[in-house]
N, C-alpha and C. Protein backbone atom coordinates (compact mmCIF):
# COMPACT_ATOMS: atom_id res chain seq x y z
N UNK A 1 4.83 3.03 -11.91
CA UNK A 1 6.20 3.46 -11.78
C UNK A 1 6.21 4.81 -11.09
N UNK A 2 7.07 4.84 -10.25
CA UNK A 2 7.29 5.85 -9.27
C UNK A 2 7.91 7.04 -10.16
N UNK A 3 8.43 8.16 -10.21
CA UNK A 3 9.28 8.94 -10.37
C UNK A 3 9.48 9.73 -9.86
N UNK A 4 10.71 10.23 -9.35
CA UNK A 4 11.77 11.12 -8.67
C UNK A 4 10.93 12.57 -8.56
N UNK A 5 10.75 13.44 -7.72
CA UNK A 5 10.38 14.39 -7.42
C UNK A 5 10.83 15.18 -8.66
N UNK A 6 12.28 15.34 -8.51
CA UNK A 6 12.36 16.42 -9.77
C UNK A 6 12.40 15.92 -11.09
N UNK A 7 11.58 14.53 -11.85
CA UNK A 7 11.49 14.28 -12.88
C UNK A 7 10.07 14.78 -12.93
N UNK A 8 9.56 14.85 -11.93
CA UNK A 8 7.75 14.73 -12.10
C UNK A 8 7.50 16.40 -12.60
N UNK A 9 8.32 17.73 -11.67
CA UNK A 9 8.19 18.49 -12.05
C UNK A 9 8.60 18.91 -13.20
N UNK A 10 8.98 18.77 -14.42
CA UNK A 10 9.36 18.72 -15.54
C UNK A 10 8.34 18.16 -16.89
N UNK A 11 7.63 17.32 -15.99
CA UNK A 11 6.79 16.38 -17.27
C UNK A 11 5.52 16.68 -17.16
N UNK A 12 4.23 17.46 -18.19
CA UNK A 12 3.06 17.53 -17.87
C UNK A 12 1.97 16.31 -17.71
N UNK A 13 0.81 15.93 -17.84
CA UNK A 13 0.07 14.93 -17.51
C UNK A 13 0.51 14.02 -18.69
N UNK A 14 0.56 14.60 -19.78
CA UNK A 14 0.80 14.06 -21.68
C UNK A 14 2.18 12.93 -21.46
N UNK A 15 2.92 13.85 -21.19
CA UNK A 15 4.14 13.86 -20.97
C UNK A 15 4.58 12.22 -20.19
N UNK A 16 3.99 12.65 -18.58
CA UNK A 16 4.06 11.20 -17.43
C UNK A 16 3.75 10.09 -18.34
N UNK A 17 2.70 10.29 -18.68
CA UNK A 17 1.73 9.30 -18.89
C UNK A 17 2.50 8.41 -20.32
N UNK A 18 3.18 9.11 -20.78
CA UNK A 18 3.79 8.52 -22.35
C UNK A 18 5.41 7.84 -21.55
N UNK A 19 5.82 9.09 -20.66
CA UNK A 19 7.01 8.26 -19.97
C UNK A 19 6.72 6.92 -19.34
N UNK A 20 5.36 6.60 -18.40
CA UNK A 20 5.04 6.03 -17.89
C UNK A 20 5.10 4.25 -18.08
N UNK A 21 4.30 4.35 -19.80
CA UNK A 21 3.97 3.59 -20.65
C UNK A 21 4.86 3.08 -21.73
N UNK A 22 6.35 3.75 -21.70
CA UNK A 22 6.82 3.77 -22.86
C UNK A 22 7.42 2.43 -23.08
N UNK A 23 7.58 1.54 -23.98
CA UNK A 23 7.73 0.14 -24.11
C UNK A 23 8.69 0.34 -25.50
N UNK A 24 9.60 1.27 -25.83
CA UNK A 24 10.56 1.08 -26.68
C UNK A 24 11.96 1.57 -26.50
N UNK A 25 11.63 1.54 -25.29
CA UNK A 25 13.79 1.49 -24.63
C UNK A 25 13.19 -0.15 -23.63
N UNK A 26 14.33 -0.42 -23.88
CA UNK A 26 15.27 -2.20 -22.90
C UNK A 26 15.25 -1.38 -21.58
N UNK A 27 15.51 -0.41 -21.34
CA UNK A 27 15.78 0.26 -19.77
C UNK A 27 14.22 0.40 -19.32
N UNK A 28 13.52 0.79 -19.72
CA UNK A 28 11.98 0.77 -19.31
C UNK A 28 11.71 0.33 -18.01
N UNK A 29 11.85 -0.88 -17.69
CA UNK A 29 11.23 -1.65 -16.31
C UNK A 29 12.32 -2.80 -16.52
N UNK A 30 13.23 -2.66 -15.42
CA UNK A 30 13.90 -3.52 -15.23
C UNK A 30 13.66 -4.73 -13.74
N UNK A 31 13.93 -5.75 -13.88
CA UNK A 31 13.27 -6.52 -12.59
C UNK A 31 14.69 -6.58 -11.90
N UNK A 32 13.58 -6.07 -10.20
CA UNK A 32 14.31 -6.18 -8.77
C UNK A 32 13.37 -6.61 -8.10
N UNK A 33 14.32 -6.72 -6.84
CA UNK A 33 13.41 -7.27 -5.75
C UNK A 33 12.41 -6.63 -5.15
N UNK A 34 11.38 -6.95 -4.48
CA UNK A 34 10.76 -5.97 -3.66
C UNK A 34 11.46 -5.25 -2.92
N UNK A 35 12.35 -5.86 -2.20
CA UNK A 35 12.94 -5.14 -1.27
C UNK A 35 13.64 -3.76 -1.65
N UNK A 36 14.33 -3.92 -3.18
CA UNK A 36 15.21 -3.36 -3.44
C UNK A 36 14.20 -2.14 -3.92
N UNK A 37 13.02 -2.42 -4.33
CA UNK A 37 12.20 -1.50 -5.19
C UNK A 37 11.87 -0.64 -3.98
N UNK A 38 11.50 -1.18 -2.62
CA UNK A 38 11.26 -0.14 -1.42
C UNK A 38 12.12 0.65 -1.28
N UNK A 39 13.37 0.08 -0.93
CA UNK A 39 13.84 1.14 -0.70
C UNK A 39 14.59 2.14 -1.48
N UNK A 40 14.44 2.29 -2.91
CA UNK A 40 14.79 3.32 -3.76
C UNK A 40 13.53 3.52 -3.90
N UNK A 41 12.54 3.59 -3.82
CA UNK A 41 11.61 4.32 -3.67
C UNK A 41 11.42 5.53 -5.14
N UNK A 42 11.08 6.88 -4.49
CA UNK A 42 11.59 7.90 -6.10
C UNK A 42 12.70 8.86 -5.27
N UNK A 43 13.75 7.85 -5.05
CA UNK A 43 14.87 8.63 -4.51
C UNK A 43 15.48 8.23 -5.81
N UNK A 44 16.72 9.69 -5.81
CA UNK A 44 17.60 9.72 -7.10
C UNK A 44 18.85 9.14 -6.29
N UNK A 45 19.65 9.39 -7.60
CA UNK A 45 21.62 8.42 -7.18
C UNK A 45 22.27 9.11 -6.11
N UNK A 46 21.81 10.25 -5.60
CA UNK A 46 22.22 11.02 -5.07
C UNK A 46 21.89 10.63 -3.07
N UNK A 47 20.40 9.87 -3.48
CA UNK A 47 20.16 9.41 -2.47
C UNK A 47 19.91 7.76 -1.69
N UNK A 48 20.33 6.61 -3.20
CA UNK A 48 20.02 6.02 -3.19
C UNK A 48 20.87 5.27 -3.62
N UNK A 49 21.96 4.16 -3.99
CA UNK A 49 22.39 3.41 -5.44
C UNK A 49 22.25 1.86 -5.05
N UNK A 50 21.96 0.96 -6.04
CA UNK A 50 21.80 -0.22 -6.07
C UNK A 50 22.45 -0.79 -5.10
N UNK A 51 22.17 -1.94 -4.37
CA UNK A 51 23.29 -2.73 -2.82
C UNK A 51 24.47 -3.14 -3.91
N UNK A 52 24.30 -3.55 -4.72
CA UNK A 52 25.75 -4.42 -5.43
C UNK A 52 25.94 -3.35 -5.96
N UNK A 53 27.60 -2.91 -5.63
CA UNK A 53 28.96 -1.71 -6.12
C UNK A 53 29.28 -2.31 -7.52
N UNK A 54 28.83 -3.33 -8.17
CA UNK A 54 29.30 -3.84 -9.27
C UNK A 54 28.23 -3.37 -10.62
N UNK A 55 26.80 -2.98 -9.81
CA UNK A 55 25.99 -1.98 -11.20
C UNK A 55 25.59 -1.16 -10.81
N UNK A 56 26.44 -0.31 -10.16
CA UNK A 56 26.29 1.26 -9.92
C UNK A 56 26.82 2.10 -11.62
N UNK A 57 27.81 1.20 -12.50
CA UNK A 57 28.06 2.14 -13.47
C UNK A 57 26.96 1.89 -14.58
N UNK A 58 25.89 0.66 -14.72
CA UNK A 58 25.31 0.61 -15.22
C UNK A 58 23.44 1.39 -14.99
N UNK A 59 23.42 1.57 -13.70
CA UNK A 59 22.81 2.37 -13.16
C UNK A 59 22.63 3.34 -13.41
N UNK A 60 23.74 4.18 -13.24
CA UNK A 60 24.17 5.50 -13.52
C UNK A 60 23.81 5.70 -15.17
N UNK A 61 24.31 5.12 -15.87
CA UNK A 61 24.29 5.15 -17.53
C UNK A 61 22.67 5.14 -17.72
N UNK A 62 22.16 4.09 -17.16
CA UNK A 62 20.20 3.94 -17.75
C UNK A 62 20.10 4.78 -17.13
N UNK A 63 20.14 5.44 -16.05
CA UNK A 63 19.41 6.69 -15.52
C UNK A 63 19.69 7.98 -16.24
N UNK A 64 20.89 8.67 -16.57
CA UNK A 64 20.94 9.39 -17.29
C UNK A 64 20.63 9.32 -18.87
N UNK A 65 20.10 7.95 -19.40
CA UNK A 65 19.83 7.82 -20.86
C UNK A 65 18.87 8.17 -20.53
N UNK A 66 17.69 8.15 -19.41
CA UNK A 66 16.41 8.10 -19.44
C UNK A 66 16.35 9.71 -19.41
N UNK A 67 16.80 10.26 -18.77
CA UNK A 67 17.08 11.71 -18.48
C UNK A 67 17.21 12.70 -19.80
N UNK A 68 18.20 12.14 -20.72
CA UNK A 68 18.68 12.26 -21.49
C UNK A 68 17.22 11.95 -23.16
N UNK A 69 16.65 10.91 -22.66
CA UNK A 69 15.48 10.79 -23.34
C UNK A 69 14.29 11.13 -23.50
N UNK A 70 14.02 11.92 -22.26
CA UNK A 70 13.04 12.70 -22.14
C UNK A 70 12.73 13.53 -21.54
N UNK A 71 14.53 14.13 -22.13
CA UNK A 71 14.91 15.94 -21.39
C UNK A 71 14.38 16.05 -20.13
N UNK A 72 15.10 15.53 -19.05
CA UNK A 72 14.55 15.77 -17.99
C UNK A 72 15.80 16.01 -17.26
N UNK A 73 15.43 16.93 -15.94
CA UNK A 73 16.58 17.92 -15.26
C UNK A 73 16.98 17.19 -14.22
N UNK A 74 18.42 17.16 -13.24
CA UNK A 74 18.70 16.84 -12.62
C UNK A 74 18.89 17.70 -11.66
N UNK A 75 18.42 17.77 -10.04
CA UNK A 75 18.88 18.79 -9.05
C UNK A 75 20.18 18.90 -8.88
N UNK A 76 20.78 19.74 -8.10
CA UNK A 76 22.71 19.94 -7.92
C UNK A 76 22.80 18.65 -7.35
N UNK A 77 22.28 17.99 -6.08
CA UNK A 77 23.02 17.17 -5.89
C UNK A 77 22.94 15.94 -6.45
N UNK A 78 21.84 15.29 -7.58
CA UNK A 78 21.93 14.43 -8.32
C UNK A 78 23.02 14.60 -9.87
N UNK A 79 23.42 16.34 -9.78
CA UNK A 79 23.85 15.81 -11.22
C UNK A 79 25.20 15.27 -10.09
N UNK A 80 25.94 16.45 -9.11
CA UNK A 80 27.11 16.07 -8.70
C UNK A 80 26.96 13.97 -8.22
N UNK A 81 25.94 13.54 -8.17
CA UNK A 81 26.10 12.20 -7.60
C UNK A 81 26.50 11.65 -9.29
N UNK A 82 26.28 11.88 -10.18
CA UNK A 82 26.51 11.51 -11.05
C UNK A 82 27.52 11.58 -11.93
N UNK A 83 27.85 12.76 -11.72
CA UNK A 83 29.18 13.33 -12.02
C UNK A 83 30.38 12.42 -11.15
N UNK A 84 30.10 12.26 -10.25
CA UNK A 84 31.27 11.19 -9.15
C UNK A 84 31.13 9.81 -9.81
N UNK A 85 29.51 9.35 -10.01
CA UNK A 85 29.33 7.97 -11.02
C UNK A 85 30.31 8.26 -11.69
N UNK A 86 30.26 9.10 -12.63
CA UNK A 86 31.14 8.90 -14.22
C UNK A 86 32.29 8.89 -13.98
N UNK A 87 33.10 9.16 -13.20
CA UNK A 87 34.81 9.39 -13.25
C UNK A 87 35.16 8.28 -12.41
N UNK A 88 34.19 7.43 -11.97
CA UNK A 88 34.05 5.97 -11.26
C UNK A 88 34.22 4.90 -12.39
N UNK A 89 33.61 5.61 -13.58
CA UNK A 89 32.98 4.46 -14.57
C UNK A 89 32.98 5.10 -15.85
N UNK A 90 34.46 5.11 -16.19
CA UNK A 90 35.38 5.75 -17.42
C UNK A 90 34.90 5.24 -18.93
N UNK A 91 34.60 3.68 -18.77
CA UNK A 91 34.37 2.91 -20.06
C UNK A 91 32.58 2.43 -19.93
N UNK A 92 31.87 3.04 -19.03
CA UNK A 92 30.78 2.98 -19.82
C UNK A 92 30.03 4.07 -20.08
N UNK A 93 29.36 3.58 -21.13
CA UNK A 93 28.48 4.39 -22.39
C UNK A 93 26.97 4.64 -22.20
N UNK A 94 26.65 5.97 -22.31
CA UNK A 94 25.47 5.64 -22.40
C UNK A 94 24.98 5.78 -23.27
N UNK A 95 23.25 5.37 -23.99
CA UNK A 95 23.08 4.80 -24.97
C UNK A 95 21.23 5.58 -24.69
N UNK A 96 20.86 6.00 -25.73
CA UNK A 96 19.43 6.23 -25.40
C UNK A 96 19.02 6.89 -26.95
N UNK A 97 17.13 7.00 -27.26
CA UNK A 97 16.86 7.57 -28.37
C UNK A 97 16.14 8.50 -27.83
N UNK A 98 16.07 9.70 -27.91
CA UNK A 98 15.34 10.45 -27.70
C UNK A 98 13.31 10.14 -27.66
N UNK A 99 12.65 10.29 -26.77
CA UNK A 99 11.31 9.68 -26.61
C UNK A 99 10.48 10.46 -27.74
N UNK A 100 9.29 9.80 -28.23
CA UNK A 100 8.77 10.55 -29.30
C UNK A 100 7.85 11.52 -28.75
């Protein structure tokens, strides 16, 4: 699993490696296409969002639970891409446990 430039700087080797592996969030590894996996690449929402406009709000939500789960920072222009997500996508929730 790839991760985003500014998630990587945030997490030490301990850290990656437990994010990496972690198998007790549903958001973990979700299946896409190859294609789709190229080209988001470890680009954030800011630079990237799913081809279908119909799970951009669900997108948005697992990405910031994950964020949210293992305190990790967002640059200005990913939080503002996200910040535009949310006032897009009034009624959904996000949902996450903090990582151990």
């Amino acid at each position: 699993m790839t991760l985003p430039a500014s998630w990587r700087l945030c997490l030490d080797a301990v850290r990656r490696e437990a994010y990496a592996n972690d198998q007790n969030s549903p958001d973990t590894l979700i299946a896409v296409s190859a294609a789709s996996n190229r080209s988001k690449a470890d680009k954030n929402p800011a630079e990237w969002l799913p081809p279908y406009g119909s799970y951009h709000c669900t997108y948005a939500a697992t990405g910031v639970g994950a964020k949210l789960r293992w305190s990790l920072v967002a640059d200005d222009a990913e939080r503002q891409a996200l910040l535009g997500l949310a006032e897009d996508c009034p009624t959904t929730t996000v949902v996450y446990e903090i990582a151990p």
